[in-house]
Protein backbone atom coordinates (compact mmCIF):
# COMPACT_ATOMS: atom_id res chain seq x y z
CA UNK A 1 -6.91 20.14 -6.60
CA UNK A 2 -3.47 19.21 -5.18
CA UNK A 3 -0.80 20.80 -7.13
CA UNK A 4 2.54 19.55 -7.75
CA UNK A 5 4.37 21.21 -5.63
CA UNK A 6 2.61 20.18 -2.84
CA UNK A 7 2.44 16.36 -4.10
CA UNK A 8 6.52 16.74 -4.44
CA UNK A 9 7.16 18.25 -0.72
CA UNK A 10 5.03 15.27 0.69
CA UNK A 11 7.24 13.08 3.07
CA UNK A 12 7.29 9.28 2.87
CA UNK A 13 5.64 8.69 6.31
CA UNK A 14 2.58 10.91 5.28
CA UNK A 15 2.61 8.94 1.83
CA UNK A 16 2.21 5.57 3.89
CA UNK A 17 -0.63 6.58 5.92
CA UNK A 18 -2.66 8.34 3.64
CA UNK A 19 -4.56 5.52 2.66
CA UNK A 20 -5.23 4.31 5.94
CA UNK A 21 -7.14 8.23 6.49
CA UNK A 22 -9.03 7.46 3.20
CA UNK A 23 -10.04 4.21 4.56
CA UNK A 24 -11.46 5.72 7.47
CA UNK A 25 -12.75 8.90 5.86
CA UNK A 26 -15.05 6.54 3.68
CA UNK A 27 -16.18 4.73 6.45
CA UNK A 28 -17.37 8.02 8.21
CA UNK A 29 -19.39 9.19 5.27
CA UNK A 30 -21.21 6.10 4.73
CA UNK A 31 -22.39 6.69 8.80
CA UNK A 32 -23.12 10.24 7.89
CA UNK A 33 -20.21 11.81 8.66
CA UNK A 34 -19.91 15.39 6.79
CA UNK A 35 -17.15 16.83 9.43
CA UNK A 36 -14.72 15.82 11.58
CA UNK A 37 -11.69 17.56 13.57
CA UNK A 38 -8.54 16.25 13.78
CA UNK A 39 -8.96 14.52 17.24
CA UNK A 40 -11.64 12.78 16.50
CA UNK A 41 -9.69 11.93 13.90
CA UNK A 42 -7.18 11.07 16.02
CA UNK A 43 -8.92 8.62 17.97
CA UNK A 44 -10.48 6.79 15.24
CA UNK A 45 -7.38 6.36 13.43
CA UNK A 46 -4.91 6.46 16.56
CA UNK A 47 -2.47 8.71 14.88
CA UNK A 48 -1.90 11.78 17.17
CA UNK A 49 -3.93 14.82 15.81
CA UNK A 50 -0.65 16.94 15.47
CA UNK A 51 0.83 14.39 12.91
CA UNK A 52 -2.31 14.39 11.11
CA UNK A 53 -2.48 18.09 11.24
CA UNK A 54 0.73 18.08 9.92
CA UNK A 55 0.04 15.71 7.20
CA UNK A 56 -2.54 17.25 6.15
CA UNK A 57 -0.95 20.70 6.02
CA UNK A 58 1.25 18.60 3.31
CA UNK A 59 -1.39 18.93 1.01
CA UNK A 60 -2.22 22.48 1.29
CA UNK A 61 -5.26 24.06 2.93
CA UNK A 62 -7.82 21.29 3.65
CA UNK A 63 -9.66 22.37 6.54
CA UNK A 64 -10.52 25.84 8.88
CA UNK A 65 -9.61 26.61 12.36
CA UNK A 66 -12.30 25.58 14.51
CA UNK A 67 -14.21 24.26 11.85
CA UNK A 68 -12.18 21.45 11.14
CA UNK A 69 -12.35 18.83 7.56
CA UNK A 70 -14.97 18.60 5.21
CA UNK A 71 -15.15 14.85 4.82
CA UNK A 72 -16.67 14.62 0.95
CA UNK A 73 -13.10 17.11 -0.12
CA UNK A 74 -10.67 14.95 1.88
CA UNK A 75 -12.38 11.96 0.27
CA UNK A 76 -11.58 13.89 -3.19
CA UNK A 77 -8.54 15.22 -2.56
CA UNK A 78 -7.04 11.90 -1.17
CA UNK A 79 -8.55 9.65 -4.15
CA UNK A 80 -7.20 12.02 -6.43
CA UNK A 81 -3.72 11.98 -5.18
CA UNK A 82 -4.04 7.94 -4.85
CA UNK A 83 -5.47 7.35 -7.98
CA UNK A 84 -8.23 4.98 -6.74
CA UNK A 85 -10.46 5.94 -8.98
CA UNK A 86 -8.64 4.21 -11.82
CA UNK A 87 -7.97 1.03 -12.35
CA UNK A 88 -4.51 -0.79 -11.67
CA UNK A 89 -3.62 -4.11 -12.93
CA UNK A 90 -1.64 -5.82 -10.31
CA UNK A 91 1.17 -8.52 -11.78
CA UNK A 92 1.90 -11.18 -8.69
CA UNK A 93 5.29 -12.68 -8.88
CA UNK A 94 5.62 -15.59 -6.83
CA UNK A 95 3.07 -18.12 -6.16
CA UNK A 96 3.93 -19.99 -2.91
CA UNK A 97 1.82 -19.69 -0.18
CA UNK A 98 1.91 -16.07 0.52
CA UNK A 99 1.64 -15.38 -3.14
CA UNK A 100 -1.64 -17.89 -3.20
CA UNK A 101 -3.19 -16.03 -0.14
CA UNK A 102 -2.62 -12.57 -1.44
CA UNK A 103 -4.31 -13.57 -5.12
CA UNK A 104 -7.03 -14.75 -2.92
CA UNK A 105 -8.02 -11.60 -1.31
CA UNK A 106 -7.32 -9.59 -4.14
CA UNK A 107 -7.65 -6.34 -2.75
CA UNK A 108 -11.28 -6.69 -1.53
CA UNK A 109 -10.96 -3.28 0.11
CA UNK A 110 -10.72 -1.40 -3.14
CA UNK A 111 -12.07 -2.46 -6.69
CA UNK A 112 -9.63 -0.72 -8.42
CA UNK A 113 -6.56 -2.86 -7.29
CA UNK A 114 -6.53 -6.04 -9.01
CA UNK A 115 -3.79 -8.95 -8.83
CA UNK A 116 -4.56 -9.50 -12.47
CA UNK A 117 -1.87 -11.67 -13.54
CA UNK A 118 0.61 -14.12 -11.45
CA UNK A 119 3.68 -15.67 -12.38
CA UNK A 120 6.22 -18.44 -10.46
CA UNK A 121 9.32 -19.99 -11.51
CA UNK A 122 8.04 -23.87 -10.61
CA UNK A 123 7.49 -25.41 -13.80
CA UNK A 124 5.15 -28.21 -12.07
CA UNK A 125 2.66 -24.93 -11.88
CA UNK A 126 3.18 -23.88 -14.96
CA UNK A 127 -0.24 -22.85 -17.14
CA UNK A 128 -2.43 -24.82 -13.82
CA UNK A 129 -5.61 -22.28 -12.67
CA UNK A 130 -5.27 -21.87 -8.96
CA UNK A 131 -7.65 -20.18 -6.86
CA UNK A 132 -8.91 -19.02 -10.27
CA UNK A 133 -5.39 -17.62 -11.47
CA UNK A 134 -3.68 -18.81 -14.44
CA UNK A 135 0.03 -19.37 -13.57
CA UNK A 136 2.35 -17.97 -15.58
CA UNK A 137 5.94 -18.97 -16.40
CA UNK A 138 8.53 -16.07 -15.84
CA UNK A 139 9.44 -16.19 -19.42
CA UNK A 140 6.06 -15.20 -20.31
CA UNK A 141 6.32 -11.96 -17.99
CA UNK A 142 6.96 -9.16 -20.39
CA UNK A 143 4.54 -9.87 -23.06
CA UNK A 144 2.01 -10.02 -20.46
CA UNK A 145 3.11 -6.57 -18.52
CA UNK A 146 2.55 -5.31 -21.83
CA UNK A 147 -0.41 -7.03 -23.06
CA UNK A 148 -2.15 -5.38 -19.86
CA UNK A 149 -0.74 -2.29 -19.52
CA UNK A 150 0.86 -2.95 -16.26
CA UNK A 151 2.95 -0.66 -14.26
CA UNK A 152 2.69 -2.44 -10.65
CA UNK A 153 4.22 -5.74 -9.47
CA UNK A 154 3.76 -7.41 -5.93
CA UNK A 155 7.05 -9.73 -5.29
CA UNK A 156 6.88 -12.28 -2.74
CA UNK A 157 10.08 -14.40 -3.78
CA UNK A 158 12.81 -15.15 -0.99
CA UNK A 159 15.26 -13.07 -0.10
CA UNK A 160 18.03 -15.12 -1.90
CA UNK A 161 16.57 -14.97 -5.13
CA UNK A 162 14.63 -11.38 -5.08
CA UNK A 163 17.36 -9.50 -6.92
CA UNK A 164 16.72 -11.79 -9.69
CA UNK A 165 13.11 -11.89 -9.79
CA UNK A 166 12.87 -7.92 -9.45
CA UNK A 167 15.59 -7.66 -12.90
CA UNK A 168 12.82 -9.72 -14.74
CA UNK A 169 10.07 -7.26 -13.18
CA UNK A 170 12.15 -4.08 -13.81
CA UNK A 171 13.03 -5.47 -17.50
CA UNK A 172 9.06 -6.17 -17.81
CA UNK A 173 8.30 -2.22 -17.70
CA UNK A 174 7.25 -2.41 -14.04
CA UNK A 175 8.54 0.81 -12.24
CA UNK A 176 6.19 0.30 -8.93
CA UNK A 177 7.42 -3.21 -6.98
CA UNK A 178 5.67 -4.19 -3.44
CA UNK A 179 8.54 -6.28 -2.22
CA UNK A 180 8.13 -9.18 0.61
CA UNK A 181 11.91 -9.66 0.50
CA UNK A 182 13.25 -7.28 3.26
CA UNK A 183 16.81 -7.22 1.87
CA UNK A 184 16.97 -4.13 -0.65
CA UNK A 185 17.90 -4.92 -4.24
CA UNK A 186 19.05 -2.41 -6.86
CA UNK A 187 16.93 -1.08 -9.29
CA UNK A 188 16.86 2.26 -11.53
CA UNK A 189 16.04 5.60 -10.30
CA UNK A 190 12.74 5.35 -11.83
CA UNK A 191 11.65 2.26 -10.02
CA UNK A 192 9.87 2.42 -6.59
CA UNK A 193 10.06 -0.40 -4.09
CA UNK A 194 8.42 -0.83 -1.35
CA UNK A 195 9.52 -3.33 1.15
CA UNK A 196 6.82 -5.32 3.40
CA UNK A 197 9.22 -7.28 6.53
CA UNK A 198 6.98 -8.56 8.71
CA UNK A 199 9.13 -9.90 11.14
CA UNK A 200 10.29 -6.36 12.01
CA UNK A 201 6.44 -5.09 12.09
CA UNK A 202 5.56 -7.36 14.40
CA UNK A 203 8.67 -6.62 16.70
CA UNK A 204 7.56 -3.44 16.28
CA UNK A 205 4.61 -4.05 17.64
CA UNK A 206 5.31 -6.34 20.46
CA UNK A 207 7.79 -3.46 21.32
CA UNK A 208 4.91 -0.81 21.36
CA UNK A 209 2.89 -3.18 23.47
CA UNK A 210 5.48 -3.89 26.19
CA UNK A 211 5.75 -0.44 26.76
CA UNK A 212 2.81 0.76 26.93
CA UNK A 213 1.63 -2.35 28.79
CA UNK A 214 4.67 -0.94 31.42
CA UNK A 215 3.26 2.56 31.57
CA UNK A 216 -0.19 1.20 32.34
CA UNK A 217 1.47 -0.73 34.87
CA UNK A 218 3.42 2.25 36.56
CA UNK A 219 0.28 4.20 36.24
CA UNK A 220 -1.93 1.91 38.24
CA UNK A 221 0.90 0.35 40.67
């Protein structure tokens, strides 16, 4: 449906949001939603319709002028190029308390994600069920990556001690790695991270707000 080509050429800021569009794109066909242009689009989402347009164009020919975007297709197209319709089993490394609430919700959002497996360094945790999740020992982490068939990890170990963990992940088979560690660590050309810093999404966002709280401001004043 998408060739590879097209899946190559795709930048990384489309590749971040198009799960957010599938999210949405689901929720308008289960309220009857067969077409949609891309500002509505726009203002359910509340990306501007020229970056979607743009993204989209990423992918090859996905809608008509004037007609706009068959819903059902981008629904295909998108869960073919994200693979939701197959499952991935999700090793956790790091228990603590972000570990603990991310094992909780579990990916509610989509059944095909599942933290399937979590591991910690603490030996006071060692083989305890928490939440429901047996806690592995890092020493166990291979033979389990490979007893599942696991090609995704989710790190949430400090930044002092992420290099470390993510050698052990890397060394496991792993070659996709959610990181909660903002500092970047080296790994091998064949390894994705991704790295989660919340403290700079939420300045971010404050900084977003401020502004456009000034603007509103100006506007009105």
């Amino acid at each position: 449906m998408v060739d590879e080509l097209h899946l190559k050429n795709v930048p990384k800021a489309t590749a971040k949001r198009l799960p957010l569009y599938l999210r949405y794109l689901n929720m308008l066909q289960d309220s009857g939603v067969t077409r949609i242009k891309s500002k509505e689009f726009s203002e359910l989402t509340q990306v501007p319709s020229a970056t979607i347009r743009r993204d989209f164009s990423h992918l090859g020919e996905l809608g008509r002028s004037g007609y706009g975007y068959d819903v059902a297709y981008l629904i295909e197209v998108f869960n073919e190029i994200l693979n939701t319709d197959e499952e991935k089993r999700i090793v956790l490394v790091g228990f603590g308390n972000l570990g603990k609430a991310l094992a909780k919700n579990n990916f509610r959002r989509n059944n095909n994600l599942n933290i399937t497996a979590v591991f910690d360094s603490d030996p006071a945790v060692y083989g305890q069920k928490i939440d429901g999740h047996y806690v592995h020992p890092m020493s166990e982490l291979k033979q389990v990556v490979a007893d599942l068939g696991s090609t995704v990890a989710i790190s949430t170990v400090p930044s002092q001690y992420s290099q470390s963990a993510v050698d052990q992940i890397v060394d496991a088979g792993i070659t996709a790695i959610l990181n909660f560690a903002p500092d970047r660590v080296d790994v091998p050309n064949n390894v994705h991270v991704q790295y989660i810093d919340l403290t700079t999404e939420l300045q971010t966002l404050i900084f977003f707000d401020e502004n456009y709280q000034k603007k509103l401001a100006e506007r009105l004043g």
